[in-house]
C-alpha atoms as a PDB file:
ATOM      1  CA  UNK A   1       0.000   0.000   0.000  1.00  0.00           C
ATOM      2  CA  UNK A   2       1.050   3.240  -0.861  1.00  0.00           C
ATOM      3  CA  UNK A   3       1.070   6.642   1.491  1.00  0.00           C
ATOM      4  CA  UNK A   4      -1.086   9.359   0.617  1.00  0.00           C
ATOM      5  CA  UNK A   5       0.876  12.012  -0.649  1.00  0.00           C
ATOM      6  CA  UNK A   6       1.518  15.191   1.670  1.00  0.00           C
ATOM      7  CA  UNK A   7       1.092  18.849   0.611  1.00  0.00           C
ATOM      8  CA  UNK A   8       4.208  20.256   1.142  1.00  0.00           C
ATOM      9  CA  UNK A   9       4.448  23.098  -0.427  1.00  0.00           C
ATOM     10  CA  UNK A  10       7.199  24.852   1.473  1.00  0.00           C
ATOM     11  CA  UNK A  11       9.526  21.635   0.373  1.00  0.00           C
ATOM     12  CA  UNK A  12       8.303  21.671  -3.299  1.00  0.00           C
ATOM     13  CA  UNK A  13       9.157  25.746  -3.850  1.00  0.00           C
ATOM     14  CA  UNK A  14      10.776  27.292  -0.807  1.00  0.00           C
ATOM     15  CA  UNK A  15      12.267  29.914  -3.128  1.00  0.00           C
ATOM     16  CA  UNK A  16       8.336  31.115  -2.937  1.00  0.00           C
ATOM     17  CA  UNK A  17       8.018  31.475   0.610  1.00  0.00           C
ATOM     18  CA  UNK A  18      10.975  33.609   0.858  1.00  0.00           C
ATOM     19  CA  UNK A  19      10.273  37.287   3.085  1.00  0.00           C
ATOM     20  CA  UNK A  20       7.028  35.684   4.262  1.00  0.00           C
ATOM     21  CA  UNK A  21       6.464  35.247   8.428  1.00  0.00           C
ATOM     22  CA  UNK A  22       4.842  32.464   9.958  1.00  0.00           C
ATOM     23  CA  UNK A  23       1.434  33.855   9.610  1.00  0.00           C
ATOM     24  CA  UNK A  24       1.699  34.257   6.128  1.00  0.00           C
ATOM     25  CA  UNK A  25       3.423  31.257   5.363  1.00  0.00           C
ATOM     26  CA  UNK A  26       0.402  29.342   7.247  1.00  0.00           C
ATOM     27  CA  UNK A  27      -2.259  31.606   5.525  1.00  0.00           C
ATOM     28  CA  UNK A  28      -0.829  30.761   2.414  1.00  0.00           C
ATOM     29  CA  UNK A  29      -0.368  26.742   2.759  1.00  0.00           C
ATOM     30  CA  UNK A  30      -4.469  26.463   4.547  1.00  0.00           C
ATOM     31  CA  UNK A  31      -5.588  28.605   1.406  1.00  0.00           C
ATOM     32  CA  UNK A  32      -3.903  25.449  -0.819  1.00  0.00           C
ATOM     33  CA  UNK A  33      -5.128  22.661   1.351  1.00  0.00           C
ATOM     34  CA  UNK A  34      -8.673  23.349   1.230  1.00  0.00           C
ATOM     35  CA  UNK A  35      -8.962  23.119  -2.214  1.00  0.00           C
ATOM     36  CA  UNK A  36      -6.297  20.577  -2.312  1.00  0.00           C
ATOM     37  CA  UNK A  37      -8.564  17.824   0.143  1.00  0.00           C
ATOM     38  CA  UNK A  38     -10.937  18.064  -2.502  1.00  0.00           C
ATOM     39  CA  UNK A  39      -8.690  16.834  -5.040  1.00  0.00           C
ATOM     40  CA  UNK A  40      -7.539  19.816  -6.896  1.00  0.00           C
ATOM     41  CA  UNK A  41      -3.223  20.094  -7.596  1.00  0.00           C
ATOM     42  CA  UNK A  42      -1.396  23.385  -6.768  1.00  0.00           C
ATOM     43  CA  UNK A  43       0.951  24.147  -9.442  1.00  0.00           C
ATOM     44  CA  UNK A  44       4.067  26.716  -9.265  1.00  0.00           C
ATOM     45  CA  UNK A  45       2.103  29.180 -10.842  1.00  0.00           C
ATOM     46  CA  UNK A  46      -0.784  29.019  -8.084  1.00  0.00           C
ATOM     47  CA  UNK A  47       1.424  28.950  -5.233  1.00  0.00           C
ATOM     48  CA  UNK A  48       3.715  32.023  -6.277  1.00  0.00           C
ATOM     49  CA  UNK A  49       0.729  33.917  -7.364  1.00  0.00           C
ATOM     50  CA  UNK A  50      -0.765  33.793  -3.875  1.00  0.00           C
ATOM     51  CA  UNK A  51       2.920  34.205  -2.255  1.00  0.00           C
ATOM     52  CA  UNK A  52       3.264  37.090  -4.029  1.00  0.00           C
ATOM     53  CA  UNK A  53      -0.249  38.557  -3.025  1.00  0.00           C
ATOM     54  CA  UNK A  54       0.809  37.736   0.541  1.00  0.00           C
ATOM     55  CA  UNK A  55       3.593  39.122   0.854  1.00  0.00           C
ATOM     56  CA  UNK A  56       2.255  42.597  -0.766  1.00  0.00           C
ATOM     57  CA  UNK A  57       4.604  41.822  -4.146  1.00  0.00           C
ATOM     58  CA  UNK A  58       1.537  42.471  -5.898  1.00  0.00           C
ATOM     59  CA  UNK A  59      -2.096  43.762  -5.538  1.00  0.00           C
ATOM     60  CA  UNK A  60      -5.321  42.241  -5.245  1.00  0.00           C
ATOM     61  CA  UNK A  61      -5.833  43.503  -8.996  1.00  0.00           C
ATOM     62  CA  UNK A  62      -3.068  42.026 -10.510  1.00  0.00           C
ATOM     63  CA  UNK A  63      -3.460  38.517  -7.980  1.00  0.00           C
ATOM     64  CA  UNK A  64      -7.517  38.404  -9.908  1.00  0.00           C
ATOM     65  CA  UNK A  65      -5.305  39.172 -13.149  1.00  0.00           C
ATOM     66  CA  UNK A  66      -2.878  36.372 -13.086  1.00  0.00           C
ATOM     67  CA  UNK A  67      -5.723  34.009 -11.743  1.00  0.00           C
ATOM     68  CA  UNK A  68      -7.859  34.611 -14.351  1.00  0.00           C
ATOM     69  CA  UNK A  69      -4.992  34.084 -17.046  1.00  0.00           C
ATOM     70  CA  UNK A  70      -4.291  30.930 -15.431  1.00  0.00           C
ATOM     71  CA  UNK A  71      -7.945  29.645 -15.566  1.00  0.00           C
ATOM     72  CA  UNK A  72      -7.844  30.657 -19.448  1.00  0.00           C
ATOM     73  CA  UNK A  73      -4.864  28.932 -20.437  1.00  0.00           C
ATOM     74  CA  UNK A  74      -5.893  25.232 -18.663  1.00  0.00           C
ATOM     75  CA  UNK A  75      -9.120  25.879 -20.259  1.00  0.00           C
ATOM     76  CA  UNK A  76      -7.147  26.316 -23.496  1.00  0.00           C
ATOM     77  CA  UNK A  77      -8.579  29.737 -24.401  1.00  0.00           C
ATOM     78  CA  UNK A  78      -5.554  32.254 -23.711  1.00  0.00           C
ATOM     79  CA  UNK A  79      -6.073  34.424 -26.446  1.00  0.00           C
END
């Protein structure tokens, strides 16, 4: 039998976490999980994008921005 695998997120891309504090670093990782339980997979795109917004890199305008263009191109519409 085979061990469920673990959401590690901090292992996968610690480069990401960089300048982020505990509480961010948490708030970041429970934001993943939830969706994660339910089966989706965090890619390096989704986790810097919400580093980023987290650690004030970027603005909740251009966090919807890059979200949206991420939803387009795995739905295979970027235009």
């Amino acid at each position: 039998m085979t061990e469920p695998k673990k959401l590690d997120l901090e292992q996968w891309w610690p480069e990401l976490f960089d300048g982020l504090d505990k509480a961010q670093r948490r708030s970041v990782v429970q934001s993943l999980a939830a969706a994660w339980h339910e089966g989706w997979e965090p890619n390096r795109e989704h986790v810097a994008n919400l580093t980023d917004y987290a650690a004030g890199r970027i603005d909740a305008a251009e966090y919807d921005r890059r979200s949206d263009a991420a939803a387009r191109r795995m739905r295979g519409s970027e235009k």
